[in-house]
PDB file of N, CA and C in Angstrom:
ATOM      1  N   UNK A   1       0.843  -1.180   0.000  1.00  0.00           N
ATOM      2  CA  UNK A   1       0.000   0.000   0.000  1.00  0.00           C
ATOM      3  C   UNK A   1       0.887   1.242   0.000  1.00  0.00           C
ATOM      4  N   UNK A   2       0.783   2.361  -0.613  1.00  0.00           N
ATOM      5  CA  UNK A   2       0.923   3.677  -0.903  1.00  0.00           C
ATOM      6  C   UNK A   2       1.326   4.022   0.547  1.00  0.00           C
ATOM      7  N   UNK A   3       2.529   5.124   0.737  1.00  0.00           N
ATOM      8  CA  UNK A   3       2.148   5.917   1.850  1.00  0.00           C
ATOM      9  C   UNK A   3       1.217   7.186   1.554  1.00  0.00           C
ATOM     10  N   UNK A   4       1.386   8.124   2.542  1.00  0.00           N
ATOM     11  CA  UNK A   4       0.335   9.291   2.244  1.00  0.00           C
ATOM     12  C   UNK A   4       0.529   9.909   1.081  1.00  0.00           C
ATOM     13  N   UNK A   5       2.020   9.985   0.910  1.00  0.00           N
ATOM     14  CA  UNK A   5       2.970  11.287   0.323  1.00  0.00           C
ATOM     15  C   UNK A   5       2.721  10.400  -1.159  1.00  0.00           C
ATOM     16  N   UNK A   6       3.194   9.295  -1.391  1.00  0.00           N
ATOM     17  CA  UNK A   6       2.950   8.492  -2.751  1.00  0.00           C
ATOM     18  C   UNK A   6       1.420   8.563  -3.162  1.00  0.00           C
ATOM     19  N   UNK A   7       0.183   8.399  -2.118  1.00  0.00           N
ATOM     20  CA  UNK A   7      -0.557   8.398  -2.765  1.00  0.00           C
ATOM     21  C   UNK A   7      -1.210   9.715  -3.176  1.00  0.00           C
ATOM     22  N   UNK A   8      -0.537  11.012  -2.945  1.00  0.00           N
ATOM     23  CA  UNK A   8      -1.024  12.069  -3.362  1.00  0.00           C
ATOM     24  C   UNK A   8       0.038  12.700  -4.463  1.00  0.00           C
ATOM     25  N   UNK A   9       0.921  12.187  -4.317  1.00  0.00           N
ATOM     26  CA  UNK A   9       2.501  12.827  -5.227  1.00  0.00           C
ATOM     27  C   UNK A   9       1.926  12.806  -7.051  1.00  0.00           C
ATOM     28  N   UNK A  10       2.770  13.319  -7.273  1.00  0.00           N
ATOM     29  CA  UNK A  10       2.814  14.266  -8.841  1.00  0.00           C
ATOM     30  C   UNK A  10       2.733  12.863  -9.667  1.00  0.00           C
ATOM     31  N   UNK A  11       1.725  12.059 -10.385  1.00  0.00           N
ATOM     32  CA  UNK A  11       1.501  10.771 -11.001  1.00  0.00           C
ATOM     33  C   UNK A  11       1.104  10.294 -10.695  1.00  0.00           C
ATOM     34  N   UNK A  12       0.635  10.075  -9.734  1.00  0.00           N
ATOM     35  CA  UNK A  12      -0.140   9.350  -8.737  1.00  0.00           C
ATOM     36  C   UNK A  12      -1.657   8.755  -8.777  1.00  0.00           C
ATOM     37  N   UNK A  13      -1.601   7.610  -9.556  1.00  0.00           N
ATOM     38  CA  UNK A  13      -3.241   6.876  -9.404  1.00  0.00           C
ATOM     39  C   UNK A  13      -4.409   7.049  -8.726  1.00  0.00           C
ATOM     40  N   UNK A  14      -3.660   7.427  -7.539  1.00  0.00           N
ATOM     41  CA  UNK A  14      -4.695   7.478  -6.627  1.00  0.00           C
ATOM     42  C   UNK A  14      -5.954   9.017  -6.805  1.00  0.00           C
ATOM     43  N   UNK A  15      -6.769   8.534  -6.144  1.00  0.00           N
ATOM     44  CA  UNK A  15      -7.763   9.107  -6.454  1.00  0.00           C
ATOM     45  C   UNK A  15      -8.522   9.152  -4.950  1.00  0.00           C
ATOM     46  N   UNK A  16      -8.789  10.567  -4.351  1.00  0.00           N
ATOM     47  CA  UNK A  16      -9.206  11.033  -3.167  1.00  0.00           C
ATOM     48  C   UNK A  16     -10.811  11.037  -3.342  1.00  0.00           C
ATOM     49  N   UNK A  17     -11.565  10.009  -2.311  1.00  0.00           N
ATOM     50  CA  UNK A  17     -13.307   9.813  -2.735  1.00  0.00           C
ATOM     51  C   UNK A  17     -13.671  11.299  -1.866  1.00  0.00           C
ATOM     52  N   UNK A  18     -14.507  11.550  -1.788  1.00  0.00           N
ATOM     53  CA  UNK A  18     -15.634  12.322  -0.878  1.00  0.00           C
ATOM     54  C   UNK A  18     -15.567  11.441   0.424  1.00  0.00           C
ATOM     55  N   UNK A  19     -15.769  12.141   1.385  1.00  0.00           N
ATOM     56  CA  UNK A  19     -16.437  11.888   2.451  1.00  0.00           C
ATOM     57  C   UNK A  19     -17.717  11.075   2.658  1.00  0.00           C
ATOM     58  N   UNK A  20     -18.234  11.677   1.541  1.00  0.00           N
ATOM     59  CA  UNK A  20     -19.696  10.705   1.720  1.00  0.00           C
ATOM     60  C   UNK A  20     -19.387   9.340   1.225  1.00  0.00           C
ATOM     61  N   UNK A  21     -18.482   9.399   0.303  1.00  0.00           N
ATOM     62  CA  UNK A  21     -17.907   7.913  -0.581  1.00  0.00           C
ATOM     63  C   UNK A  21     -17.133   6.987   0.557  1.00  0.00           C
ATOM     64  N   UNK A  22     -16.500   7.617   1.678  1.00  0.00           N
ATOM     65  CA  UNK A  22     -15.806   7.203   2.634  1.00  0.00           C
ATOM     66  C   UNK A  22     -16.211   6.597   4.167  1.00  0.00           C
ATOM     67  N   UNK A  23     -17.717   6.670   4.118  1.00  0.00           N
ATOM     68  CA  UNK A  23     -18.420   6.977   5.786  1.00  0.00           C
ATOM     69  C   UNK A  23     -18.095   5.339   6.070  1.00  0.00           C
ATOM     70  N   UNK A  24     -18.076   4.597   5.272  1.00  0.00           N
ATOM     71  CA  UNK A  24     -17.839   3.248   6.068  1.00  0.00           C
ATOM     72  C   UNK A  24     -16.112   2.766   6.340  1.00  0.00           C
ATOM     73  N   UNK A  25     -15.429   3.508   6.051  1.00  0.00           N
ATOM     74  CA  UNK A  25     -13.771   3.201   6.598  1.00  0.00           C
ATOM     75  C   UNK A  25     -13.805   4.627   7.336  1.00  0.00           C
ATOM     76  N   UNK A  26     -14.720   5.531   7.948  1.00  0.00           N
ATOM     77  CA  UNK A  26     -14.073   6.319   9.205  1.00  0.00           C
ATOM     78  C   UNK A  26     -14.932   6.088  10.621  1.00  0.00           C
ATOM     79  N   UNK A  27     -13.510   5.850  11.177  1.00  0.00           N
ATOM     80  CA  UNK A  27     -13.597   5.670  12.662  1.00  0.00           C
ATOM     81  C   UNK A  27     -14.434   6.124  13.825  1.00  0.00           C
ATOM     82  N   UNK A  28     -15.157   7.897  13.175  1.00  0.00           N
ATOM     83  CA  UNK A  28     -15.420   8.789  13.898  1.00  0.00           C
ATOM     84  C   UNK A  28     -14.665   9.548  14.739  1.00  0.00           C
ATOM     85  N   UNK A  29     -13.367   9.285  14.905  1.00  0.00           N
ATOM     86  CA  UNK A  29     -12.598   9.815  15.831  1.00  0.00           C
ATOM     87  C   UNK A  29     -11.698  10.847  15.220  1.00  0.00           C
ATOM     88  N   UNK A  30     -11.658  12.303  15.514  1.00  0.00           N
ATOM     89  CA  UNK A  30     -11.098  13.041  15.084  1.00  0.00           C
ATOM     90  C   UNK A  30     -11.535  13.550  13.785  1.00  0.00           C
ATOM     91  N   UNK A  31     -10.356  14.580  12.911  1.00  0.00           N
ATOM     92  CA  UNK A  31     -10.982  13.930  11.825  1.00  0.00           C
ATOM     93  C   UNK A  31     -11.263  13.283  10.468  1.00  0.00           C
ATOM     94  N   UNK A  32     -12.191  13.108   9.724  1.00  0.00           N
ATOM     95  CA  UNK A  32     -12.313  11.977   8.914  1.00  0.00           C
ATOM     96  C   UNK A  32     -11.374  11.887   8.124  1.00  0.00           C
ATOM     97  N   UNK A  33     -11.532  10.296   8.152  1.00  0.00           N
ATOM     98  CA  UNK A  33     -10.215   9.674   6.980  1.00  0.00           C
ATOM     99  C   UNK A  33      -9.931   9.602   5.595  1.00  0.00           C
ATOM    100  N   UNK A  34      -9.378   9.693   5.518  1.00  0.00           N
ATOM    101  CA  UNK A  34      -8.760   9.701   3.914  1.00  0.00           C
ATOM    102  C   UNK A  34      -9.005   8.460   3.045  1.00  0.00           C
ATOM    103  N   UNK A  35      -9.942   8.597   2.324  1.00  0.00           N
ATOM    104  CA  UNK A  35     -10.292   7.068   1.574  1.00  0.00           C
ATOM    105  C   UNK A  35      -9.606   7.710   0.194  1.00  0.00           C
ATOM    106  N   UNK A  36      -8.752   6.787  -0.450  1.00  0.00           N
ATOM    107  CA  UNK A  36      -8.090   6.572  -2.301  1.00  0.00           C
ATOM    108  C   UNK A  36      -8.616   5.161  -2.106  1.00  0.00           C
ATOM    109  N   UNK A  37      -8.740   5.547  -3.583  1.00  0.00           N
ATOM    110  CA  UNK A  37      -9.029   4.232  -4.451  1.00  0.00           C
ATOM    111  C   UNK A  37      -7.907   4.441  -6.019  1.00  0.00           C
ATOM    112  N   UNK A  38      -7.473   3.178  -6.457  1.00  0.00           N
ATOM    113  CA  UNK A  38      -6.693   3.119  -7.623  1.00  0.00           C
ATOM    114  C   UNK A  38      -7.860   2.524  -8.398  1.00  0.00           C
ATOM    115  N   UNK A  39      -7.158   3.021  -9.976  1.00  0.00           N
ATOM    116  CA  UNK A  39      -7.737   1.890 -10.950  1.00  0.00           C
ATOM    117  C   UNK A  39      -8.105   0.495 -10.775  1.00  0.00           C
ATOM    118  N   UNK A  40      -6.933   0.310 -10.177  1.00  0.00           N
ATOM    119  CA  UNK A  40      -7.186  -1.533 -10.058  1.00  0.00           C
ATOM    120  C   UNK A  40      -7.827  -2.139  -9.117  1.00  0.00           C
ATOM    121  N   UNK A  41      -8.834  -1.146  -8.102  1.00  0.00           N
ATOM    122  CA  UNK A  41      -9.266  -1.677  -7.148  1.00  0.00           C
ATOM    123  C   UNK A  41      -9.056  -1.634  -5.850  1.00  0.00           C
ATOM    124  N   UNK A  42      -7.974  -0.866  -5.523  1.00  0.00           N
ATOM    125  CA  UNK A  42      -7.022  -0.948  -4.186  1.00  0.00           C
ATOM    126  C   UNK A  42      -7.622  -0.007  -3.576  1.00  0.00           C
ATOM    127  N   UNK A  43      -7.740  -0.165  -2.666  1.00  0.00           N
ATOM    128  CA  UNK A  43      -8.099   0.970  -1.508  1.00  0.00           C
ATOM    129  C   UNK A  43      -7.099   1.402  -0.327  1.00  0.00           C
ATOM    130  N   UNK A  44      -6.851   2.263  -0.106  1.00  0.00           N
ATOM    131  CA  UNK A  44      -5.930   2.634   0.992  1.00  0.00           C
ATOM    132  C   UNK A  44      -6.708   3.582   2.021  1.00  0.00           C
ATOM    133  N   UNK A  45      -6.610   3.668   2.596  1.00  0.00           N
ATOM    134  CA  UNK A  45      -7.214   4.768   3.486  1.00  0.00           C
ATOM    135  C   UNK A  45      -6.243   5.015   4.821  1.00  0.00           C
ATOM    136  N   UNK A  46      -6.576   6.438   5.262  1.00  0.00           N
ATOM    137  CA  UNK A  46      -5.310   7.186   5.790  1.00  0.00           C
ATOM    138  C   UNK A  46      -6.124   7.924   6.990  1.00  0.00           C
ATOM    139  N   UNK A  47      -5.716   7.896   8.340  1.00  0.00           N
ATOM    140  CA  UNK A  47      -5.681   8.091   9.462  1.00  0.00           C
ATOM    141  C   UNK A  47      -5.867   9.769   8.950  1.00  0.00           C
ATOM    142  N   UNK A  48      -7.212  10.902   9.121  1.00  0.00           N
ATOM    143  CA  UNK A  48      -7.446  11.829   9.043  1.00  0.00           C
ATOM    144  C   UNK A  48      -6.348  12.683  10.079  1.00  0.00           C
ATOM    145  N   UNK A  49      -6.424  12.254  10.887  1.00  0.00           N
ATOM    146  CA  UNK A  49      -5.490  13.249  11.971  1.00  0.00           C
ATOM    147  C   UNK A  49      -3.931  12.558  12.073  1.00  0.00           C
ATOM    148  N   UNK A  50      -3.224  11.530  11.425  1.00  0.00           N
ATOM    149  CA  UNK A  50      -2.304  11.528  11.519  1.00  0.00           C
ATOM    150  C   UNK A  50      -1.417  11.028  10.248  1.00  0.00           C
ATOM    151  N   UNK A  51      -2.333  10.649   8.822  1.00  0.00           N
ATOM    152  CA  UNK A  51      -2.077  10.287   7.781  1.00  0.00           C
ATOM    153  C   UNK A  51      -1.253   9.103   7.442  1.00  0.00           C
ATOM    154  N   UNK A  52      -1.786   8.113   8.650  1.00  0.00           N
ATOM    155  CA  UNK A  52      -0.896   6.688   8.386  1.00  0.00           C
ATOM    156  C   UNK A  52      -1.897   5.892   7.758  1.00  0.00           C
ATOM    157  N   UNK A  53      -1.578   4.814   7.326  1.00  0.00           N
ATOM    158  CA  UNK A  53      -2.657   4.038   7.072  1.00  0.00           C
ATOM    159  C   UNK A  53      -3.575   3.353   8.239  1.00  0.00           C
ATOM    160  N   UNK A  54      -4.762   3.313   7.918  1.00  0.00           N
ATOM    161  CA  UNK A  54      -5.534   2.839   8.983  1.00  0.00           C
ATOM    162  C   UNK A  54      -5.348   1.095   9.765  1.00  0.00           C
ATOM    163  N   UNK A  55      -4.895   0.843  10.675  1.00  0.00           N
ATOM    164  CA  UNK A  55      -4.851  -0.673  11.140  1.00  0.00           C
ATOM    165  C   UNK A  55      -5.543  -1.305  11.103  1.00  0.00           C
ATOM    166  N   UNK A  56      -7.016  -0.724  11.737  1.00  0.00           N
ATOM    167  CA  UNK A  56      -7.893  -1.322  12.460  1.00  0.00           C
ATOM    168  C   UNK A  56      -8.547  -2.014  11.410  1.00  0.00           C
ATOM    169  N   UNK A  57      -8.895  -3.745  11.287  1.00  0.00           N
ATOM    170  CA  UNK A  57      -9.879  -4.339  10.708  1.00  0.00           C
ATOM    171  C   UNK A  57     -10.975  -3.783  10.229  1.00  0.00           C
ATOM    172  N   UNK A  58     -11.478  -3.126  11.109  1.00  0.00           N
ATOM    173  CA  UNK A  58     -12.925  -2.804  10.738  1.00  0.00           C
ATOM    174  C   UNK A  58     -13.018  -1.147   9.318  1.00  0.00           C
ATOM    175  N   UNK A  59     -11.949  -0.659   9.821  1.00  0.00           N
ATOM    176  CA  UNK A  59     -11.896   0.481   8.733  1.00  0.00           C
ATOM    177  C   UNK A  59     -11.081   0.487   7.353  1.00  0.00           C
ATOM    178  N   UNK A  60      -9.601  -0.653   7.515  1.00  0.00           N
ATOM    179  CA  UNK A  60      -8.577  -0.181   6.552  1.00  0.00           C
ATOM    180  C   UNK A  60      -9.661  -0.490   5.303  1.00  0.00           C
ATOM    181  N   UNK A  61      -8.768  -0.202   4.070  1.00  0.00           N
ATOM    182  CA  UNK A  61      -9.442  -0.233   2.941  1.00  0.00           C
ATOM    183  C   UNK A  61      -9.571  -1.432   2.624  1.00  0.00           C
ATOM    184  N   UNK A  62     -10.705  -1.776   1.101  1.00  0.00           N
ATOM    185  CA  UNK A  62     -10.171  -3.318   0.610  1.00  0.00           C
ATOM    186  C   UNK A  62     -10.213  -3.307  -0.516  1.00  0.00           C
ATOM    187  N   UNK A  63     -10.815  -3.922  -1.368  1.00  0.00           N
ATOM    188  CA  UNK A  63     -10.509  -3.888  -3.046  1.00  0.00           C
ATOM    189  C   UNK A  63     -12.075  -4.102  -3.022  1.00  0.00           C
ATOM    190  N   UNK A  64     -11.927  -2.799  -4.280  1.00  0.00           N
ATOM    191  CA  UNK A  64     -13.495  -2.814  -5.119  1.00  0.00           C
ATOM    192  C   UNK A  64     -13.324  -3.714  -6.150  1.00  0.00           C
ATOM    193  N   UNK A  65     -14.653  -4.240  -6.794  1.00  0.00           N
ATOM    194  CA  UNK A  65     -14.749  -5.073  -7.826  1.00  0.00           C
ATOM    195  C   UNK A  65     -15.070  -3.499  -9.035  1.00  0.00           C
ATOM    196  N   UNK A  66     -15.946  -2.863  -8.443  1.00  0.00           N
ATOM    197  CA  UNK A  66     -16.060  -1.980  -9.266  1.00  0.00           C
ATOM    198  C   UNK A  66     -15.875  -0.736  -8.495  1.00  0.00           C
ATOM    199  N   UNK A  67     -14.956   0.302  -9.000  1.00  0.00           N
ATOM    200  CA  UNK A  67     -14.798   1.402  -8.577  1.00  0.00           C
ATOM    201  C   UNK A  67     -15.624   2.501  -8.677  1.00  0.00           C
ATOM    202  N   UNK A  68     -16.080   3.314  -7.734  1.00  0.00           N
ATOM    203  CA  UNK A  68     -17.229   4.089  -7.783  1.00  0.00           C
ATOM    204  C   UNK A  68     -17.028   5.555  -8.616  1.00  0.00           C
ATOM    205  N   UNK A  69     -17.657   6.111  -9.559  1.00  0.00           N
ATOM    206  CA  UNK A  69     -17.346   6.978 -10.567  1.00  0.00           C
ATOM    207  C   UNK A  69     -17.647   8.631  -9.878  1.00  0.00           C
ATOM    208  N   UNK A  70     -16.905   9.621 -10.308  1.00  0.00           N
ATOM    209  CA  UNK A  70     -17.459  10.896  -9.403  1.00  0.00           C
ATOM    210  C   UNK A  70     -18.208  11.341  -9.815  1.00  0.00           C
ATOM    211  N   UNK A  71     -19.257  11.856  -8.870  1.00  0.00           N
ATOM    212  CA  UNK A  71     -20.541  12.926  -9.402  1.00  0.00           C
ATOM    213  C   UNK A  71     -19.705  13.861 -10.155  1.00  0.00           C
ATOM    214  N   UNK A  72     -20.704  13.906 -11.419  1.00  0.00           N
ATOM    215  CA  UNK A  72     -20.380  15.295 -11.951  1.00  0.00           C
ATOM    216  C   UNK A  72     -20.647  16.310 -11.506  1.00  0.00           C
ATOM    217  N   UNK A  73     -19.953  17.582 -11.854  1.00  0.00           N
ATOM    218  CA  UNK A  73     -20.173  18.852 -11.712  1.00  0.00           C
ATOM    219  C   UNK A  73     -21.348  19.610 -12.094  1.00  0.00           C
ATOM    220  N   UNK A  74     -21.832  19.153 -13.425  1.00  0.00           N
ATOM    221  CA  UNK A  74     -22.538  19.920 -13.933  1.00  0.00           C
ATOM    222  C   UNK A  74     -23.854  18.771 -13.839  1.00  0.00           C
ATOM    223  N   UNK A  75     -25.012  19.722 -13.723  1.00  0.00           N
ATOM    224  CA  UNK A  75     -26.219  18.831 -13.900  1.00  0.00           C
ATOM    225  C   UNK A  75     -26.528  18.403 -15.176  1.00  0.00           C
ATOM    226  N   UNK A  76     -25.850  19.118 -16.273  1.00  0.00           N
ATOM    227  CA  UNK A  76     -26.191  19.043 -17.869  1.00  0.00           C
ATOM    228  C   UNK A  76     -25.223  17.757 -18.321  1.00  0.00           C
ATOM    229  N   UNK A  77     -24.291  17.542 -17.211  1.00  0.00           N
ATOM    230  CA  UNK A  77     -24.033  16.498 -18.030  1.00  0.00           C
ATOM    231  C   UNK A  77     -24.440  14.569 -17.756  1.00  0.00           C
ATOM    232  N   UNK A  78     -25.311  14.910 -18.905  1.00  0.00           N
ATOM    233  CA  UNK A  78     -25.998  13.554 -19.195  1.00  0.00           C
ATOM    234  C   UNK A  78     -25.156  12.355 -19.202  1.00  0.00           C
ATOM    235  N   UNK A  79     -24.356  12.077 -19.855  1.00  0.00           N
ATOM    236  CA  UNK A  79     -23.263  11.087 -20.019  1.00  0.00           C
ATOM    237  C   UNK A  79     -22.086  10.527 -18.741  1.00  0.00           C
ATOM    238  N   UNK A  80     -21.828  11.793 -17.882  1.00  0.00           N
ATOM    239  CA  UNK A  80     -21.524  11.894 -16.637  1.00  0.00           C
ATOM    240  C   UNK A  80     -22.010  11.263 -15.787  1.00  0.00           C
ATOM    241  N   UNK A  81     -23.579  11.962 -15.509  1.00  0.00           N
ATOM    242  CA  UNK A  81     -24.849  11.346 -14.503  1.00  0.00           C
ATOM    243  C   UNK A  81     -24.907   9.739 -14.993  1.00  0.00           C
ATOM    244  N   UNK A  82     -24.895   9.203 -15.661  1.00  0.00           N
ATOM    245  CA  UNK A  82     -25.425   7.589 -16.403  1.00  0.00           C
ATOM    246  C   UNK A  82     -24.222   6.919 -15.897  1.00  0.00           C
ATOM    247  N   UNK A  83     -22.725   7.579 -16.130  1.00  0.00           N
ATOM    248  CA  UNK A  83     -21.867   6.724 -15.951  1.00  0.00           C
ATOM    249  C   UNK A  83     -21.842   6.779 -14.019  1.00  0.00           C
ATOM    250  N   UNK A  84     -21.702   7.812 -13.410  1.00  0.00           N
ATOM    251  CA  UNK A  84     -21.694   7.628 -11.909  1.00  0.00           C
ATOM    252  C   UNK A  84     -23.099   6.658 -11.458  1.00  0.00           C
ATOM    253  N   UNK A  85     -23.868   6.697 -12.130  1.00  0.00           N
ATOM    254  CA  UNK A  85     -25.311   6.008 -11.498  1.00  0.00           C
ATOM    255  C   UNK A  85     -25.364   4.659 -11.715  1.00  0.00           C
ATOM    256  N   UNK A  86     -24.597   4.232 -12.948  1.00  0.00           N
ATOM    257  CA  UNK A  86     -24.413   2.994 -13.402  1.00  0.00           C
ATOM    258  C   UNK A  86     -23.806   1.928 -12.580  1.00  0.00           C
ATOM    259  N   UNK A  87     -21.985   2.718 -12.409  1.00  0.00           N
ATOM    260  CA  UNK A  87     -21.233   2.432 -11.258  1.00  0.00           C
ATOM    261  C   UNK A  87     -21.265   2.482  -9.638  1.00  0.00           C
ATOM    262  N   UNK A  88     -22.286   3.688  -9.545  1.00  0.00           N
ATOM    263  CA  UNK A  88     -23.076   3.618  -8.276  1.00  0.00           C
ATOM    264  C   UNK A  88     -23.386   2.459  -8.072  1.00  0.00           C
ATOM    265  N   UNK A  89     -24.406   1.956  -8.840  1.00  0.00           N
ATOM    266  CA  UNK A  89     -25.210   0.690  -8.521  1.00  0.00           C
ATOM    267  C   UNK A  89     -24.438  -0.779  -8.963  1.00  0.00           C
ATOM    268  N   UNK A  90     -23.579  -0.733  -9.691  1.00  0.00           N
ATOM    269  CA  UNK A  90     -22.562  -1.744  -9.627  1.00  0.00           C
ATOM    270  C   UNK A  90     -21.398  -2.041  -8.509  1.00  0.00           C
ATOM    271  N   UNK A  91     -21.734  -0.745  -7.793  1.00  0.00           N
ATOM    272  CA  UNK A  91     -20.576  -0.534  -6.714  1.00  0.00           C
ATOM    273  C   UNK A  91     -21.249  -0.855  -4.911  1.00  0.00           C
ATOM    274  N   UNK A  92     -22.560  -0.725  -5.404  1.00  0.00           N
ATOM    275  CA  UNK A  92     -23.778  -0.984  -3.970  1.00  0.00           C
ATOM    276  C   UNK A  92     -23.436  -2.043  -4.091  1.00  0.00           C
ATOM    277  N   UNK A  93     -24.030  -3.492  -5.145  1.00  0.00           N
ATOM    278  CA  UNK A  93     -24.345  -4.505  -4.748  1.00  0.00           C
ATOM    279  C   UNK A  93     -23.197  -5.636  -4.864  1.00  0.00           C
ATOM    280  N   UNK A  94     -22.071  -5.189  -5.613  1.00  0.00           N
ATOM    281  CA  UNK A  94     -21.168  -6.078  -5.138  1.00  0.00           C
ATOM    282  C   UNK A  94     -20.141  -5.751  -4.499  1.00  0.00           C
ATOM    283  N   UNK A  95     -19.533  -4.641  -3.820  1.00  0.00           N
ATOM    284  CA  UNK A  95     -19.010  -4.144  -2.878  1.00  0.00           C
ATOM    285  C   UNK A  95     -19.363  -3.542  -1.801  1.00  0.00           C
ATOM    286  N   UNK A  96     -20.527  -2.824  -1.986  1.00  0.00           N
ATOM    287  CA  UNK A  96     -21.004  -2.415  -0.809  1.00  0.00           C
ATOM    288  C   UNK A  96     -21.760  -2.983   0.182  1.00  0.00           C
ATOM    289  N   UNK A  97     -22.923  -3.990  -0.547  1.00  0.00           N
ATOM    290  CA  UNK A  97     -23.837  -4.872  -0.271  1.00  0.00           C
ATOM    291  C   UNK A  97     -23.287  -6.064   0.841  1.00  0.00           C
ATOM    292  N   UNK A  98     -22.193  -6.601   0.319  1.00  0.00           N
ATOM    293  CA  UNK A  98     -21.224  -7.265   0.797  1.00  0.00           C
ATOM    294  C   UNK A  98     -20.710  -7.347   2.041  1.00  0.00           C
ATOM    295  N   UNK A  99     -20.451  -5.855   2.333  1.00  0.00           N
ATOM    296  CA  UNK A  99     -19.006  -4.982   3.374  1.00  0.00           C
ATOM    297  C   UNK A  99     -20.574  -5.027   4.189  1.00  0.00           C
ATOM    298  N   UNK A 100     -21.888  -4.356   3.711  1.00  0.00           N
ATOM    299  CA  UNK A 100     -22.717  -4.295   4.724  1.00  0.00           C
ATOM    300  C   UNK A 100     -23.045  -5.693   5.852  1.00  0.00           C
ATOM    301  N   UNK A 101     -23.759  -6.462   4.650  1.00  0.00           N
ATOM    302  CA  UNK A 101     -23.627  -7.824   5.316  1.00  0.00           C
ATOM    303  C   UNK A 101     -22.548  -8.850   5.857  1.00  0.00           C
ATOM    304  N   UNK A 102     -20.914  -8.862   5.766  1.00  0.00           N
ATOM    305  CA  UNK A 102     -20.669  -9.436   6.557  1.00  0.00           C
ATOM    306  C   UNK A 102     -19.487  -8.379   7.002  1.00  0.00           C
ATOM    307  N   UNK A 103     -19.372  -7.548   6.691  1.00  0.00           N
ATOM    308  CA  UNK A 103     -18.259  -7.071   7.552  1.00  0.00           C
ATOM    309  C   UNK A 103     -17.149  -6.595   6.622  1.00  0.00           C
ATOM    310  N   UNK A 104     -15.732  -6.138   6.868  1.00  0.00           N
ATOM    311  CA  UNK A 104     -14.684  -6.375   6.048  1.00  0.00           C
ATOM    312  C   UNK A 104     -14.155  -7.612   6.452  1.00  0.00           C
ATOM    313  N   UNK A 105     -14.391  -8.620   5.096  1.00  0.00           N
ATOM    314  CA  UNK A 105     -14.108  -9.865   5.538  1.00  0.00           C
ATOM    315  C   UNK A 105     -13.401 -10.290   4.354  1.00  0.00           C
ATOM    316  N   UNK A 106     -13.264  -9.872   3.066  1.00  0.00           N
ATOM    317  CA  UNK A 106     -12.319  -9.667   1.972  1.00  0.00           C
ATOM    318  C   UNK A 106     -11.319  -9.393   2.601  1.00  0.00           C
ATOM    319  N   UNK A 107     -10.836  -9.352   3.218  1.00  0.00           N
ATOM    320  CA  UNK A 107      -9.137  -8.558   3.450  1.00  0.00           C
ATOM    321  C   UNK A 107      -8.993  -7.476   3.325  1.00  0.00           C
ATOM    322  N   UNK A 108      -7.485  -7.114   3.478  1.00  0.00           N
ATOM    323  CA  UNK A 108      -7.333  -5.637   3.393  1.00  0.00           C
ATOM    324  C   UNK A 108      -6.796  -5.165   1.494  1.00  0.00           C
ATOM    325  N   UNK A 109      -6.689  -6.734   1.136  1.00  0.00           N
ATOM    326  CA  UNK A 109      -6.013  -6.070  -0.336  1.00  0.00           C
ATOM    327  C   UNK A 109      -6.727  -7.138  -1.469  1.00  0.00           C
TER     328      UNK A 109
END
């Protein structure tokens, strides 16, 4: 896994979700954590108040089957909205659906 500095540095795959994209890897404590996701699925997530990677079972990251797409900016864009809504819902039921019902039980990678 990435440290902080790699996963934000100049080339860098990684890709910083929203907060709202993140509510199930933060702890509540302090504050909220840093969820990336790569192309390939990887998730890392990073200790909000101290930028290590997270230990704890229940929060570190794990691998998406499908990676979740960003809301667009603009409401006009049609092609945007279809592709985040698509992946939205490809991203609920076999990654999210999952993590709900049993836990992080995939691993951390």
């Amino acid at each position: 896994m990435p440290s902080y500095g790699q996963a934000t540095g100049e080339g860098s795959q990684w890709n910083l979700l929203s907060p709202e994209e993140s509510v199930f890897h933060d702890d509540g404590v302090g504050n909220a954590e840093l969820k990336y996701i790569h192309p390939d699925g990887r998730e890392a997530v990073f200790n909000g108040d101290t930028l290590e990677l997270l230990a704890h079972p229940e929060y570190i990251g794990t691998y998406n089957y499908v990676n979740p797409a960003p809301k667009p900016q603009n409401w006009y864009n049609v092609g945007g909205w279809g592709v985040w809504a698509g992946k939205g819902l490809a991203h609920g039921l076999v990654d999210v659906a999952p993590y709900l019902v049993g836990g992080n039980v995939r691993g951390p990678y």
